[in-house]
C-alpha atoms as a PDB file:
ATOM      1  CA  UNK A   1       1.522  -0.910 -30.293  1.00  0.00           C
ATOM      2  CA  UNK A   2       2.148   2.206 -28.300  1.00  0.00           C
ATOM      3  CA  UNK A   3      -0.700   4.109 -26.788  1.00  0.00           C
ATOM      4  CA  UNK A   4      -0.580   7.486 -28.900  1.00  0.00           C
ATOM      5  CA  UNK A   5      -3.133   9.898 -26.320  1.00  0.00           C
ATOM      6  CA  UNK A   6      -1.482  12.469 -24.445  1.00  0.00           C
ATOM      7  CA  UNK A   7      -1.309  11.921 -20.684  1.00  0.00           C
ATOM      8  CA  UNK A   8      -3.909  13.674 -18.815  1.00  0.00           C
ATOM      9  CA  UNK A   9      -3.200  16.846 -17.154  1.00  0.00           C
ATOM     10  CA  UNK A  10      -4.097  17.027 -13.758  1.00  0.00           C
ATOM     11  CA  UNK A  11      -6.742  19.635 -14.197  1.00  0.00           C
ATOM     12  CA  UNK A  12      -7.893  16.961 -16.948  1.00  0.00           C
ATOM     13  CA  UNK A  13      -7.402  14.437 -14.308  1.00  0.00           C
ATOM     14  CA  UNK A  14      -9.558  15.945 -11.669  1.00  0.00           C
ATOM     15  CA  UNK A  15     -11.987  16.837 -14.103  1.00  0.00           C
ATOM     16  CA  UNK A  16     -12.597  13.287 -15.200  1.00  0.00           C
ATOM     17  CA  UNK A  17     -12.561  12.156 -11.552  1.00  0.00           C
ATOM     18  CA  UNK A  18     -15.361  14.631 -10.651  1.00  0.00           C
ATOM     19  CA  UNK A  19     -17.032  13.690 -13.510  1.00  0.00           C
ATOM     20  CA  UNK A  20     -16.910  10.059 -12.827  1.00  0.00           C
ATOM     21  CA  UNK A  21     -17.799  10.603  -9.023  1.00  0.00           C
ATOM     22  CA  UNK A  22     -21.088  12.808 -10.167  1.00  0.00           C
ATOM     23  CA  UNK A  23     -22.160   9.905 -12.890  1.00  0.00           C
ATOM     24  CA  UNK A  24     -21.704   7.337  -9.907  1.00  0.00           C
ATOM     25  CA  UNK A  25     -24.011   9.159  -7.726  1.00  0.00           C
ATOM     26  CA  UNK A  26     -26.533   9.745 -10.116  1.00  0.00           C
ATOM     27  CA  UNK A  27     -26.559   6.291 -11.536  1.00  0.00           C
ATOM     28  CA  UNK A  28     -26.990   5.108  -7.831  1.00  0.00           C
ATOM     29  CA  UNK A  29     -29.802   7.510  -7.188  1.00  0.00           C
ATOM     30  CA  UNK A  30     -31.421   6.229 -10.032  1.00  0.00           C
ATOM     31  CA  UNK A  31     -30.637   2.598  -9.618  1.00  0.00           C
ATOM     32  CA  UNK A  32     -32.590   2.747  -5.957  1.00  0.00           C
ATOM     33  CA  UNK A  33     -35.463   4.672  -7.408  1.00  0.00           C
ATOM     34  CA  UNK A  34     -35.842   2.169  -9.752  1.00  0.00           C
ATOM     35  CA  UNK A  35     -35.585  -0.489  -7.151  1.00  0.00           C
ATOM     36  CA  UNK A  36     -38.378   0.882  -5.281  1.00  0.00           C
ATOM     37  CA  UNK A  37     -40.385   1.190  -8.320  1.00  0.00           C
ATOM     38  CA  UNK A  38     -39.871  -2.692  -9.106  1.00  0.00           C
ATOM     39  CA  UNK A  39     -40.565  -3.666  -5.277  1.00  0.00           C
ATOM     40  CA  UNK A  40     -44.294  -1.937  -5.498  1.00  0.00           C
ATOM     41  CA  UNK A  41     -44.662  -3.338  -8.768  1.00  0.00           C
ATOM     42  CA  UNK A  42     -44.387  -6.590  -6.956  1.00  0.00           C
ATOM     43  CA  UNK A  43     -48.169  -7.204  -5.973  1.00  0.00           C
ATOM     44  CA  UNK A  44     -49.288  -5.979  -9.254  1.00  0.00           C
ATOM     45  CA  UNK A  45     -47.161  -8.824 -11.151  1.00  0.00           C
ATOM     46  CA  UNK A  46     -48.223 -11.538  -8.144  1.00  0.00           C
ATOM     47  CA  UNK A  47     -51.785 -10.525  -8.677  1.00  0.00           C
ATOM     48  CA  UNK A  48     -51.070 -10.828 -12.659  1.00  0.00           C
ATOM     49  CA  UNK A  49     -49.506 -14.405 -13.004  1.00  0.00           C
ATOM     50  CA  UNK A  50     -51.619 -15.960 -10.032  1.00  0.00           C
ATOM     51  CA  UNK A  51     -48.234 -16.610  -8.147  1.00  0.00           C
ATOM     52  CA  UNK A  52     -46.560 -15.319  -5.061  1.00  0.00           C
ATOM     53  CA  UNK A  53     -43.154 -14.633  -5.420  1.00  0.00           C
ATOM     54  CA  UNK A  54     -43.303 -10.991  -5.649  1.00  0.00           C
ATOM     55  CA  UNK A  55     -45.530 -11.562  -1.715  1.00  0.00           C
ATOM     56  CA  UNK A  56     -42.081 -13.364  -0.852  1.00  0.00           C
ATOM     57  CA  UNK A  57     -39.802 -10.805  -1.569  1.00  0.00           C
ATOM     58  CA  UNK A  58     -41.649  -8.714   0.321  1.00  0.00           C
ATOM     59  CA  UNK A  59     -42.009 -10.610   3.431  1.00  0.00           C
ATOM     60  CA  UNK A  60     -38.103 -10.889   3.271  1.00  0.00           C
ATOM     61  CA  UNK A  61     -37.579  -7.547   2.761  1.00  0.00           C
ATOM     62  CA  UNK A  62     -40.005  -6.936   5.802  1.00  0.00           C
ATOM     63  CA  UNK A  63     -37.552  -8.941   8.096  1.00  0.00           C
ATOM     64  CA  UNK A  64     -40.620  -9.766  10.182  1.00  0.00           C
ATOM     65  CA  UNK A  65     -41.083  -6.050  11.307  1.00  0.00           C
ATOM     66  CA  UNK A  66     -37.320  -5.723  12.695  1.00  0.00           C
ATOM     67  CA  UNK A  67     -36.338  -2.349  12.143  1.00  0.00           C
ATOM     68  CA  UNK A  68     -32.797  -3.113  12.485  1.00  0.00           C
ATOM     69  CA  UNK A  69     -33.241  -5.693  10.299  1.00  0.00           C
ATOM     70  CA  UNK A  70     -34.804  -3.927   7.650  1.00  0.00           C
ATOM     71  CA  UNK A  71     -32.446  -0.867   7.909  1.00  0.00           C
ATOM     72  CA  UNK A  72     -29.453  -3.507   7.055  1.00  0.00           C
ATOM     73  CA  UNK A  73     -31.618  -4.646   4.327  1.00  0.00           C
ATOM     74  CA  UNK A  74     -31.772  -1.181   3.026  1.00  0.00           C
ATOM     75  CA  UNK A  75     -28.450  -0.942   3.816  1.00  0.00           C
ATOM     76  CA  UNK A  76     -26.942  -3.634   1.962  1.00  0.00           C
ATOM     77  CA  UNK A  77     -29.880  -3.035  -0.977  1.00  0.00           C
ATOM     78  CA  UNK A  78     -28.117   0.853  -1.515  1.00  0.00           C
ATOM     79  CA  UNK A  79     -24.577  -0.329  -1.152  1.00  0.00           C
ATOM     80  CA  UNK A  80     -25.703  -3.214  -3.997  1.00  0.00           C
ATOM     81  CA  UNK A  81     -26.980  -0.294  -6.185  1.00  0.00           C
ATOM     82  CA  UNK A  82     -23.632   1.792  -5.340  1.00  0.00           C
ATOM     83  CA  UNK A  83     -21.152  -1.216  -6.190  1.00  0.00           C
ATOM     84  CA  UNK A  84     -23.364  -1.471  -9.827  1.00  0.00           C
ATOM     85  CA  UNK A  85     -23.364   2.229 -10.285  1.00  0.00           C
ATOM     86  CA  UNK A  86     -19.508   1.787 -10.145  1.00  0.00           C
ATOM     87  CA  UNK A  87     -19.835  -0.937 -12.319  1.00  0.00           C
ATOM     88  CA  UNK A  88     -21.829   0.791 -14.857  1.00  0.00           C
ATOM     89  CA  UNK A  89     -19.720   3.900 -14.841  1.00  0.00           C
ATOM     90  CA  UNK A  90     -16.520   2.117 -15.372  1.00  0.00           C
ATOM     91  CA  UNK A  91     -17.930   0.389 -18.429  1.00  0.00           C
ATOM     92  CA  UNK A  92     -18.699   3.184 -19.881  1.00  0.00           C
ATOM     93  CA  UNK A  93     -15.674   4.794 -19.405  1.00  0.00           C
ATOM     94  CA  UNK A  94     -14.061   1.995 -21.630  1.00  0.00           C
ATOM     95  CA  UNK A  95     -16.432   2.499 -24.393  1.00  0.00           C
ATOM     96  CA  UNK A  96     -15.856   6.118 -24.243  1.00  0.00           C
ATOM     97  CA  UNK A  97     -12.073   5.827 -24.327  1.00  0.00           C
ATOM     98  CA  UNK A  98     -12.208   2.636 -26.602  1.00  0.00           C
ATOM     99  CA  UNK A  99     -13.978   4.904 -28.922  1.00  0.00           C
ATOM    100  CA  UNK A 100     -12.319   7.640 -29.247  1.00  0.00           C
END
């Protein structure tokens, strides 16, 4: 069946694109809030079930007090939250479109 929407315009094109871009970088900022919320949650739900998982995250994330360590850890923890963001963005993109 042929596809019966117009092709974009490139105004229409870059519009979308910057749209896309600011959704992406929003939906990251928020993913890594989030994250830190949930990692000082952590003690809070160790101290609630009795069990120490949420202690052994920590102590992970901690790298044993290497900063470089834990700057690749936040590293790699924002890129995970950017890759997701992208993720997120492009699924919704497909609903929208799907949709309409």
């Amino acid at each position: 069946m042929p596809d019966k929407r117009h092709p974009p315009t490139a105004a229409g094109s870059l519009g979308r694109t910057l749209l896309k871009t600011l959704c992406t970088v929003a939906l990251t900022a928020l993913l890594i809030a989030l994250l830190r919320e949930g990692l000082s949650l952590l003690p809070w739900v160790d101290r609630k079930t009795g069990q120490h998982a949420g202690a052994a995250v920590l102590q992970v994330l901690a790298a044993d007090g290497n900063a470089s360590q834990q700057q690749m850890i936040a590293a790699g923890l924002m890129v995970l939250c950017f890759l997701l963001a992208i993720v997120l963005v492009r699924w919704g993109e497909r609903l929208l479109d799907r949709s309409r």
